[in-house]
C-alpha atoms as a PDB file:
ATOM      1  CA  UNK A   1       2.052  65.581   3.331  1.00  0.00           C
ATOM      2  CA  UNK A   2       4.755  62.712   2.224  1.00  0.00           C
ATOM      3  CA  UNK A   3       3.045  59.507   1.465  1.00  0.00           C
ATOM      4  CA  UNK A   4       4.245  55.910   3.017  1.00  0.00           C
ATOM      5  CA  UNK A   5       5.776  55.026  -0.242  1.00  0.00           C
ATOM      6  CA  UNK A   6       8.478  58.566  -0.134  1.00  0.00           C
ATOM      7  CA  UNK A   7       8.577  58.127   3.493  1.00  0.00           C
ATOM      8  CA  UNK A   8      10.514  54.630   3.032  1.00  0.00           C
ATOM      9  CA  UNK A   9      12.488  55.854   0.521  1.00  0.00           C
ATOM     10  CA  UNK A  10      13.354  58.401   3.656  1.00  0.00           C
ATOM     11  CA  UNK A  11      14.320  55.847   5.440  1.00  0.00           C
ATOM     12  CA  UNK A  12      16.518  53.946   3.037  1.00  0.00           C
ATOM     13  CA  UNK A  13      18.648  57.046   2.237  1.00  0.00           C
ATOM     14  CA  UNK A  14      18.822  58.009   6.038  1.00  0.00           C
ATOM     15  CA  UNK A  15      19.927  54.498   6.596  1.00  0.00           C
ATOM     16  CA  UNK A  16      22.348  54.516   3.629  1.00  0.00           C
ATOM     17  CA  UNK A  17      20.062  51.604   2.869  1.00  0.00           C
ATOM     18  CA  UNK A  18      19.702  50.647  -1.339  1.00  0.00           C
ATOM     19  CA  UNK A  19      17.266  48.097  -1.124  1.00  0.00           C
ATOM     20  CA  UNK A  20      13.668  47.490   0.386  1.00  0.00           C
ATOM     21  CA  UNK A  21      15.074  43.993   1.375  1.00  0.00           C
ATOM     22  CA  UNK A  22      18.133  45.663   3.217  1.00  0.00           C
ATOM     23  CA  UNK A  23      16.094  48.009   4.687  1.00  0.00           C
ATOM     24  CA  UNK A  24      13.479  45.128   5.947  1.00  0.00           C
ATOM     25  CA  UNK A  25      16.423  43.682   7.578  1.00  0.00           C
ATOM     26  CA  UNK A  26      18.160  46.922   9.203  1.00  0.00           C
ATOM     27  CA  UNK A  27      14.945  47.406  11.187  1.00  0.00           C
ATOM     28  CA  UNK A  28      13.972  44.218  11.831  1.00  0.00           C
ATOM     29  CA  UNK A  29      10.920  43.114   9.771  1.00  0.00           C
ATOM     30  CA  UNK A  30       9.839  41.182   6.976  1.00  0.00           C
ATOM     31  CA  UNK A  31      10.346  41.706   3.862  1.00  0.00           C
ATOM     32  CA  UNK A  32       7.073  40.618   3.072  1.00  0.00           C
ATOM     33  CA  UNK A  33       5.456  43.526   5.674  1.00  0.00           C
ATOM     34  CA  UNK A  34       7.205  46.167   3.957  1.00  0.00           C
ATOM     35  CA  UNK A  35       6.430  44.603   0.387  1.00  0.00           C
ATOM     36  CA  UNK A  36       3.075  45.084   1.327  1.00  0.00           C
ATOM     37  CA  UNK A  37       3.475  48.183   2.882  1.00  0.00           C
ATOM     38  CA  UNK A  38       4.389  49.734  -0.994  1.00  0.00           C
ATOM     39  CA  UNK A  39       1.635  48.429  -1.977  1.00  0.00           C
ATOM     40  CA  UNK A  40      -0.814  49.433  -0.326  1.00  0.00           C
ATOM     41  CA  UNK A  41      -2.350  46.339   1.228  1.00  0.00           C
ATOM     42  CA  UNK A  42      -1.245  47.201   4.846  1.00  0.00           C
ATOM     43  CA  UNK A  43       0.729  50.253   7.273  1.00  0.00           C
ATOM     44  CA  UNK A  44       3.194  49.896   9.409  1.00  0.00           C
ATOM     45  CA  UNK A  45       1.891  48.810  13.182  1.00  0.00           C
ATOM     46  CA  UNK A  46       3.194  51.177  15.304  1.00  0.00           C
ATOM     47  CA  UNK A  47       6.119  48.729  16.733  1.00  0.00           C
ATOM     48  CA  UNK A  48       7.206  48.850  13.105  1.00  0.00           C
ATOM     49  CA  UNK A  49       6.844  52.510  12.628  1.00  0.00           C
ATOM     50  CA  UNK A  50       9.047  53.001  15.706  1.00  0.00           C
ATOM     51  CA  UNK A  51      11.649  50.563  14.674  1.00  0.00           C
ATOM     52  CA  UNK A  52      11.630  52.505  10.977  1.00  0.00           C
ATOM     53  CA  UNK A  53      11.721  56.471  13.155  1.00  0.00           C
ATOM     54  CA  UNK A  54      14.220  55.167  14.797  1.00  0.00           C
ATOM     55  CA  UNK A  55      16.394  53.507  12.412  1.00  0.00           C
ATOM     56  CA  UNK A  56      16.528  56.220   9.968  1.00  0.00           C
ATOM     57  CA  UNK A  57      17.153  58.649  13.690  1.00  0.00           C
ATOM     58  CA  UNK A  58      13.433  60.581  12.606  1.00  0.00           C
ATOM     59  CA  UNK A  59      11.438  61.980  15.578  1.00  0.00           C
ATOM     60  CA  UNK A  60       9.226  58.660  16.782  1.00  0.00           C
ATOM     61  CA  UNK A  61       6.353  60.579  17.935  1.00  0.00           C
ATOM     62  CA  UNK A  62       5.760  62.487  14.621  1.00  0.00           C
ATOM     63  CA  UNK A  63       6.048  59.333  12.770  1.00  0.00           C
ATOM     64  CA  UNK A  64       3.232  57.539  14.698  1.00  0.00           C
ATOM     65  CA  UNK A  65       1.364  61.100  14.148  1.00  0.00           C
ATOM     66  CA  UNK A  66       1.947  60.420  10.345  1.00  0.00           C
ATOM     67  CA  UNK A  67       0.961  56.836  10.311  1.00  0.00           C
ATOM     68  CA  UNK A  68      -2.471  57.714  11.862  1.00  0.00           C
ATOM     69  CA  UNK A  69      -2.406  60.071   9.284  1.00  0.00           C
ATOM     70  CA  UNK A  70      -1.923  57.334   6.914  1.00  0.00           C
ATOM     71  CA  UNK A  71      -4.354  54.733   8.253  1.00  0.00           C
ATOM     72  CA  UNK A  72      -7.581  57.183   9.105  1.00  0.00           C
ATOM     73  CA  UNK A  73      -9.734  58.272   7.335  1.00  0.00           C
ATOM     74  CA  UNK A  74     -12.708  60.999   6.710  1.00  0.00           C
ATOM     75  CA  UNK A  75     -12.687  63.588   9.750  1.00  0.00           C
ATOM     76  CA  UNK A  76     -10.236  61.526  11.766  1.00  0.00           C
ATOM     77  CA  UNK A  77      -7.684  61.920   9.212  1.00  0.00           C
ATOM     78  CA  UNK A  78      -8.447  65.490   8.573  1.00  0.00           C
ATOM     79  CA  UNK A  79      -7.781  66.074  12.373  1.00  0.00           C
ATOM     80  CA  UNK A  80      -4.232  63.752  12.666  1.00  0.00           C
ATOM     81  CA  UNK A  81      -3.082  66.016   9.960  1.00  0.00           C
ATOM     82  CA  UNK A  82      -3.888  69.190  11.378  1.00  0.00           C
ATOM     83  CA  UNK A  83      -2.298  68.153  14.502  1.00  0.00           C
ATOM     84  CA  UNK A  84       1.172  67.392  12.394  1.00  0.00           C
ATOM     85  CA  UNK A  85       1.333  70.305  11.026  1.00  0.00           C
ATOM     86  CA  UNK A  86       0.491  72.293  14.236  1.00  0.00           C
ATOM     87  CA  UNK A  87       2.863  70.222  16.571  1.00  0.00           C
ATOM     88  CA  UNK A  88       5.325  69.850  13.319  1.00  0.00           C
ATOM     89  CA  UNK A  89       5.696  73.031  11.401  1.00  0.00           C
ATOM     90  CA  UNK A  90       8.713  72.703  10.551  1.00  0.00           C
ATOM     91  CA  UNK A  91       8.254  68.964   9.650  1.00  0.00           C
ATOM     92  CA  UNK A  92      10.508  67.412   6.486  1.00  0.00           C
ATOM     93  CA  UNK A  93       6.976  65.356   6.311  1.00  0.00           C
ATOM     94  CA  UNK A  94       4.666  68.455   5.371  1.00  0.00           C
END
């Protein structure tokens, strides 16, 4: 399953997009959110997440699936990703 960090680099290519700064400003957040968001101190909300689906034209509902993915953990996580790749099988994300 692609990780937050390869999923923004998703974005910035689908958004023709070179820099986490540009990309930060494209959809509409700070650069300090998606500074953290590299490293691991926070995810996306999920007004974010849509703004970032949507931006880079990536299906909005399997990109909140994949943040809850992201932000879960233990059994909860196991069962967001099972659900991706039974709603998604033919996901770019799997």
């Amino acid at each position: 399953m692609i990780e937050l960090n390869a999923f923004l680099d998703l974005c910035k290519a689908r958004t023709k997009t070179v820099s986490d700064s540009n990309l930060a400003r494209k959809v509409d957040i700070t650069r300090a959110a998606l500074s953290a968001y590299r490293k691991g101190a926070s995810f996306p909300s999920d007004a974010n997440m849509v703004k970032l689906a949507k931006r880079a034209k990536l299906d909005v509902g399997e990109c909140l699936l994949l943040l809850n993915v992201w932000r879960s953990e233990g059994e909860a996580q196991t069962i967001y990703s099972e659900l991706c790749t039974s709603l998604y099988s033919n996901s770019k994300f799997l």
